[in-house]
Protein backbone atom coordinates (compact mmCIF):
# COMPACT_ATOMS: atom_id res chain seq x y z
CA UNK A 1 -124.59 19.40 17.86
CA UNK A 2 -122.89 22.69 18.08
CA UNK A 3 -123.77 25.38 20.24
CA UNK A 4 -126.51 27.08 18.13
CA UNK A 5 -127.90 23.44 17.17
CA UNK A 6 -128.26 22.44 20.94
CA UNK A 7 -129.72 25.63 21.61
CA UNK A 8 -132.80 25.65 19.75
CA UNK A 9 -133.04 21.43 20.58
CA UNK A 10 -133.56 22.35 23.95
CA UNK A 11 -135.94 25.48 23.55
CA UNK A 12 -137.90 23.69 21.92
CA UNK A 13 -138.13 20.85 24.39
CA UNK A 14 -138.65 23.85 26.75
CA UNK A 15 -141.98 24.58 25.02
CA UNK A 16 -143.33 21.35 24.92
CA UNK A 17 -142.53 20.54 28.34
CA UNK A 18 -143.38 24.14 29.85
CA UNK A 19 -147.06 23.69 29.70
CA UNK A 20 -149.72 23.78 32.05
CA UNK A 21 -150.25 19.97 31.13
CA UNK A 22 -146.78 19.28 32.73
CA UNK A 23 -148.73 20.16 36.29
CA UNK A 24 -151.07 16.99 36.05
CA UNK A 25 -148.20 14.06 36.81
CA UNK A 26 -145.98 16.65 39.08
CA UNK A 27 -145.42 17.44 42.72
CA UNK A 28 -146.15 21.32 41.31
CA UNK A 29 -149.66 20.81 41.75
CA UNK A 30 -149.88 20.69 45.19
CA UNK A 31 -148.80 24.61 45.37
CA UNK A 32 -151.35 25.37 42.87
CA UNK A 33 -154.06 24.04 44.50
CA UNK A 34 -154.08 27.43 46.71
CA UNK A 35 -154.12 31.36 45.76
CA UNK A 36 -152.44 32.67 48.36
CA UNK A 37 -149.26 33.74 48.18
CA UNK A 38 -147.96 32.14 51.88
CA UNK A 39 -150.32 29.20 51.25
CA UNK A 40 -148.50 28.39 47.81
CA UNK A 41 -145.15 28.75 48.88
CA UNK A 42 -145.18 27.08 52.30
CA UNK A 43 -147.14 24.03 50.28
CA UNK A 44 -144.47 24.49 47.71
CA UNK A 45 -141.67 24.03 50.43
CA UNK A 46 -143.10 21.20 51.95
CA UNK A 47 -144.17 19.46 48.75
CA UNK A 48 -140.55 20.21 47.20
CA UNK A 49 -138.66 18.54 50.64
CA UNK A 50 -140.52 15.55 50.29
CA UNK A 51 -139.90 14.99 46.37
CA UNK A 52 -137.81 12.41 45.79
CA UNK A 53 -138.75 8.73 44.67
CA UNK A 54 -141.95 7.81 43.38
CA UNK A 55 -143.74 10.92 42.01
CA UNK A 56 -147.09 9.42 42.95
CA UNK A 57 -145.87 8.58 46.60
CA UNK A 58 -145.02 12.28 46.13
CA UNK A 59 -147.98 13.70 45.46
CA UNK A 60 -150.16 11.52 47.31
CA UNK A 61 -148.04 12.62 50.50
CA UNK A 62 -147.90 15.83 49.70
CA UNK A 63 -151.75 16.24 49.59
CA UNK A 64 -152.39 14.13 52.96
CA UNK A 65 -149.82 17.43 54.17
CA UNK A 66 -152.29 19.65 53.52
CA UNK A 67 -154.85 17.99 54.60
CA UNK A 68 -153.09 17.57 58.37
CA UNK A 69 -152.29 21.92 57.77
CA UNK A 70 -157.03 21.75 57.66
CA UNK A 71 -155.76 23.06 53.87
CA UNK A 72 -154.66 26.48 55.22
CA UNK A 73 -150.87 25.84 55.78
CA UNK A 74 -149.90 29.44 56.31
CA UNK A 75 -152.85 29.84 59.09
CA UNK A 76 -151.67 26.35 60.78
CA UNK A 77 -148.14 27.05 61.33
CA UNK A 78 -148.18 30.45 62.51
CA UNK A 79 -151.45 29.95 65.06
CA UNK A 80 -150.85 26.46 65.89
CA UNK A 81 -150.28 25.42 69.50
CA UNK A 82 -148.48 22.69 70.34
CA UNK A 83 -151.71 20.68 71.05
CA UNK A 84 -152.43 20.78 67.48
CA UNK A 85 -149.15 18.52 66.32
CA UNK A 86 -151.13 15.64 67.15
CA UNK A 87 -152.65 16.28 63.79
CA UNK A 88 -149.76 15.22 62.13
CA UNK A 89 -149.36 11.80 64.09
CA UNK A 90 -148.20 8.86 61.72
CA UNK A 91 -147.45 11.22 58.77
CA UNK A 92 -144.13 9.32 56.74
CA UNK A 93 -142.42 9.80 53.36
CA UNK A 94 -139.53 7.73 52.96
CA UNK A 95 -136.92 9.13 55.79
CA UNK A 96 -139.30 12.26 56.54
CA UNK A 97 -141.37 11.40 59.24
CA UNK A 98 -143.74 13.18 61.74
CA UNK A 99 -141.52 14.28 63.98
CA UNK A 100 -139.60 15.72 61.32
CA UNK A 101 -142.88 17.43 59.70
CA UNK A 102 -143.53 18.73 63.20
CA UNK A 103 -139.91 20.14 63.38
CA UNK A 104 -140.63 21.54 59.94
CA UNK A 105 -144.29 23.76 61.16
CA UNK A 106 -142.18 25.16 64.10
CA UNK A 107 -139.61 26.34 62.07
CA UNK A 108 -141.63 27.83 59.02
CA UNK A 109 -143.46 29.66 62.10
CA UNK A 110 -140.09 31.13 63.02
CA UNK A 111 -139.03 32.11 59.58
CA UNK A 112 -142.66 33.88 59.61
CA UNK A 113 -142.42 36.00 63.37
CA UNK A 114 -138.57 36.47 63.22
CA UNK A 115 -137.75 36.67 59.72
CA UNK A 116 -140.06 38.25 57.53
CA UNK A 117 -141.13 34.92 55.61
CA UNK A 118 -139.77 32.38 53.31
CA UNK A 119 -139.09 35.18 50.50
CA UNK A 120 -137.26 37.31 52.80
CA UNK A 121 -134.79 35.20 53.86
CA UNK A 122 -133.97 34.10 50.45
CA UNK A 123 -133.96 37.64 49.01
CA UNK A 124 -131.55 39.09 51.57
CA UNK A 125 -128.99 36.21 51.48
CA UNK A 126 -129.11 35.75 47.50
CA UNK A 127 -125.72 37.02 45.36
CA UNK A 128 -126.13 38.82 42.15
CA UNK A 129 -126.59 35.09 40.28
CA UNK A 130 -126.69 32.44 42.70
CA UNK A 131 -129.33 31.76 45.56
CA UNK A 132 -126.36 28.85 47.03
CA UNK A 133 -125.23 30.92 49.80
CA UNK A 134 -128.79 32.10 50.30
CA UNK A 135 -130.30 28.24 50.93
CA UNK A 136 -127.48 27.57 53.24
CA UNK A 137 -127.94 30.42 55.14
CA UNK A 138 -131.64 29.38 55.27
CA UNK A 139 -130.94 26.42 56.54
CA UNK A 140 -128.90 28.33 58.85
CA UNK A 141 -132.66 30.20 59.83
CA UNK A 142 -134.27 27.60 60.17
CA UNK A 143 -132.32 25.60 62.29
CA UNK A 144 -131.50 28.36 65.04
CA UNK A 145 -134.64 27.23 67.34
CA UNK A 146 -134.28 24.20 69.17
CA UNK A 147 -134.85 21.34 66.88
CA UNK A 148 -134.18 17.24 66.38
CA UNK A 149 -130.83 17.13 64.93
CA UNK A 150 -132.14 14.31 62.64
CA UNK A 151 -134.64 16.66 60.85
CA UNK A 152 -131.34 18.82 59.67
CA UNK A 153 -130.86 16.13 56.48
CA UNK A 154 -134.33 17.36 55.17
CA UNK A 155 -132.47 20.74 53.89
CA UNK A 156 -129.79 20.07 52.28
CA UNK A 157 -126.49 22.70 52.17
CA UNK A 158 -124.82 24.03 48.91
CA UNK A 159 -121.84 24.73 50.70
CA UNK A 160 -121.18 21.59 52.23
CA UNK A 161 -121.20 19.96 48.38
CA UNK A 162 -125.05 19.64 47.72
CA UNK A 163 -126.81 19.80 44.35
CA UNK A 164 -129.64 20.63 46.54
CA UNK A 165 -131.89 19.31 43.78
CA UNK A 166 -135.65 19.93 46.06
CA UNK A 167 -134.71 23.13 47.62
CA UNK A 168 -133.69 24.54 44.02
CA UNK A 169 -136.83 23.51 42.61
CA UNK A 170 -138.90 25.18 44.85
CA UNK A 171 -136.94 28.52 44.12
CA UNK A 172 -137.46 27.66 40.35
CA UNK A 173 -141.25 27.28 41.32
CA UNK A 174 -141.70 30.71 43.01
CA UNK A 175 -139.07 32.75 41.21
CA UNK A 176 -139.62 31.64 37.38
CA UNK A 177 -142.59 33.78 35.46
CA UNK A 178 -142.68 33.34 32.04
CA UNK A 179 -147.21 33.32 31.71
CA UNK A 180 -147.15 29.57 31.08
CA UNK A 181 -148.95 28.83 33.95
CA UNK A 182 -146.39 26.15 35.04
CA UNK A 183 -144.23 28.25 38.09
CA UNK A 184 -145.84 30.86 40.10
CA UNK A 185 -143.58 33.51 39.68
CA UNK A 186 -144.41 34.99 42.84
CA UNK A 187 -141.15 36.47 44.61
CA UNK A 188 -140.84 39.29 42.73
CA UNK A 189 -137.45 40.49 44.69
CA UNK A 190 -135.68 37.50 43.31
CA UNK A 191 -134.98 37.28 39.48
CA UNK A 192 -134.64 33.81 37.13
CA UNK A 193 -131.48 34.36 36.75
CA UNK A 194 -130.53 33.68 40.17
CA UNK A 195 -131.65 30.39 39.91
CA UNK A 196 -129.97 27.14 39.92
CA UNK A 197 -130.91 23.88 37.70
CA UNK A 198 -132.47 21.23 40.32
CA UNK A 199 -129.63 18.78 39.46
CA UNK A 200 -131.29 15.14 39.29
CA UNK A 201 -130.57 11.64 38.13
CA UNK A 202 -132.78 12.56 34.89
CA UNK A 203 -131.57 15.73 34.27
CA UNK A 204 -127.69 14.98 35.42
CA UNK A 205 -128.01 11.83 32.92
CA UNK A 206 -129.18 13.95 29.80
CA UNK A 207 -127.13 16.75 30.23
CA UNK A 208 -123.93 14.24 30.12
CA UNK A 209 -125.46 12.99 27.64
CA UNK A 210 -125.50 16.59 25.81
CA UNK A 211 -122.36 17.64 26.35
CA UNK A 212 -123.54 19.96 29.30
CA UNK A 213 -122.29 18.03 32.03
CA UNK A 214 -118.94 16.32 32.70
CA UNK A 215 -118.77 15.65 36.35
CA UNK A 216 -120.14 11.79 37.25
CA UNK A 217 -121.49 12.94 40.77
CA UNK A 218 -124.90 14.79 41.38
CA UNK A 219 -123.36 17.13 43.63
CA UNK A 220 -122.74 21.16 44.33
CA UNK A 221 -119.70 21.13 41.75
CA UNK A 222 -121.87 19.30 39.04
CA UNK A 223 -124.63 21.91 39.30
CA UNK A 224 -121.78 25.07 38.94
CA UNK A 225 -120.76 23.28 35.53
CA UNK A 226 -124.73 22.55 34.69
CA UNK A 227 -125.17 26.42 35.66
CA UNK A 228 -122.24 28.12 33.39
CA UNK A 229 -123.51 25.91 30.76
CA UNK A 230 -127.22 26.74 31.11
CA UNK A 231 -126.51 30.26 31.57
CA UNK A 232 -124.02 30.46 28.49
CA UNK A 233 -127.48 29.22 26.73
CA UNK A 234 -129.58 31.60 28.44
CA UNK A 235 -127.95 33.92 31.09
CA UNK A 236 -131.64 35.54 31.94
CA UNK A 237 -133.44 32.38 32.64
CA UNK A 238 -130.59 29.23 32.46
CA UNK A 239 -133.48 27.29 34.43
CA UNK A 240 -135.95 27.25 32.14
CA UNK A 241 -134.04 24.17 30.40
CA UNK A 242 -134.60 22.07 33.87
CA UNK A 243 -138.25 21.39 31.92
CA UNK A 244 -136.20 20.18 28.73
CA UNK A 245 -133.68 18.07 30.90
CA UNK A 246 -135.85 16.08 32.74
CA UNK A 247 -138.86 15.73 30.46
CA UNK A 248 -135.92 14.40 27.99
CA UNK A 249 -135.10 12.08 30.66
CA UNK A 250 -138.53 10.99 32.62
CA UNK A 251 -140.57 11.09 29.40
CA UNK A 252 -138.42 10.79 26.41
CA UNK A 253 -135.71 8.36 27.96
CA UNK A 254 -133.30 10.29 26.10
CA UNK A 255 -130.30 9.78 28.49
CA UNK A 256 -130.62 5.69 27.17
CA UNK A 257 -130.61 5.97 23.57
């Protein structure tokens, strides 16, 4: 396919995949089952840091979360004493434990008192089109309290050669608008075009398998290549073809044929 050709392939794999039925088999749900704004985006986060593996393991994790936050995340971490961590005794996903979800409230409650929320952090620290030096000086944030040095590996950093595949997701989550009911759209200080592809095995796989792609590794050089070619398809919203990557890869198989 030439440029043109592989251009309207993947809009139209954007549209078929860009649908509100796309929320009923994906972590994106858990956000959405809130309406406000710091409820979806702190359930985004911690939905979107425990999403790899099985996307059912995902989601059912993601909603016992919640339930340990009494399904009012934003009113748990910034009132909760320490008494109330108990609550989130014997939570696991994978490598993310509950010490590591109790290292994760304290911090969101800093980002809250000392910096002005989740948004704000991102939007001061983002560059004209790249949020990279903007998640690693979040992680930056939300380190800077005392903290378990083992809970650091649960953000990952652009800068130190991360694809930072979860972390860019949730930005595609609360940044991307586009009425389809899919993201939220809800940081309106950020803009689409900021964004970074999350860079998986299913998305890395088919855009190889496109052309997009030539690096072998998953990692923060990878997603600068997958980024100059997604924007050079669509400078104003390169992410939107994240939906046509991986439901070409997850659904379609596409990367094997």
């Amino acid at each position: 396919m030439n440029k043109q050709e592989l251009k309207e392939f993947l809009d139209v794999k954007v549209i078929a995949y860009n649908h509100p039925r796309f929320i009923e088999s994906d972590p994106i749900q858990i956000p959405h089952q809130f309406s406000k704004k710091e409820d979806i985006e702190i359930a985004g986060f911690l939905t979107a840091t425990i999403s790899w593996g099985n996307r059912k393991s995902i989601i059912t994790n993601a909603k016992k979360m919640m339930t340990m936050l009494d399904q009012s995340p934003h009113d748990f971490i910034l009132h909760h004493e320490a008494s109330d961590l108990h609550k989130l005794h014997n939570f696991v996903h994978r490598t993310f434990n509950e010490e590591d979800f109790k290292q994760f409230v304290k911090s969101l409650k800093h980002i809250y008192n000392e910096h002005g929320g989740l948004e704000a952090v991102f939007h001061k620290h983002s560059e004209e089109f790249s949020t990279q030096k903007a998640i690693h000086q979040f992680k930056k944030q939300f380190f800077e309290i005392e903290h378990l040095p083992r809970t650091q590996k649960h953000v990952s950093d652009p800068l130190k050669n991360s694809a930072a595949k979860r972390i860019n997701m949730f930005l595609r989550w609360m940044v991307r608008n586009d009425h389809n009911g899919v993201d939220f759209g809800l940081w309106k200080t950020l803009s689409p075009a900021q964004l970074s592809c999350p860079l998986d095995v299913h998305s890395g796989n088919v855009a190889r398998s496109l052309g997009l792609l030539k690096r072998s590794q998953n990692d923060a050089k990878a997603l600068n290549e997958l980024d100059m070619a997604l924007r050079a398809l669509d400078k104003n919203d390169p992410v939107k073809y994240d939906y046509a990557l991986f439901g070409l890869g997850v659904f379609e198989d596409f990367s094997k044929l």
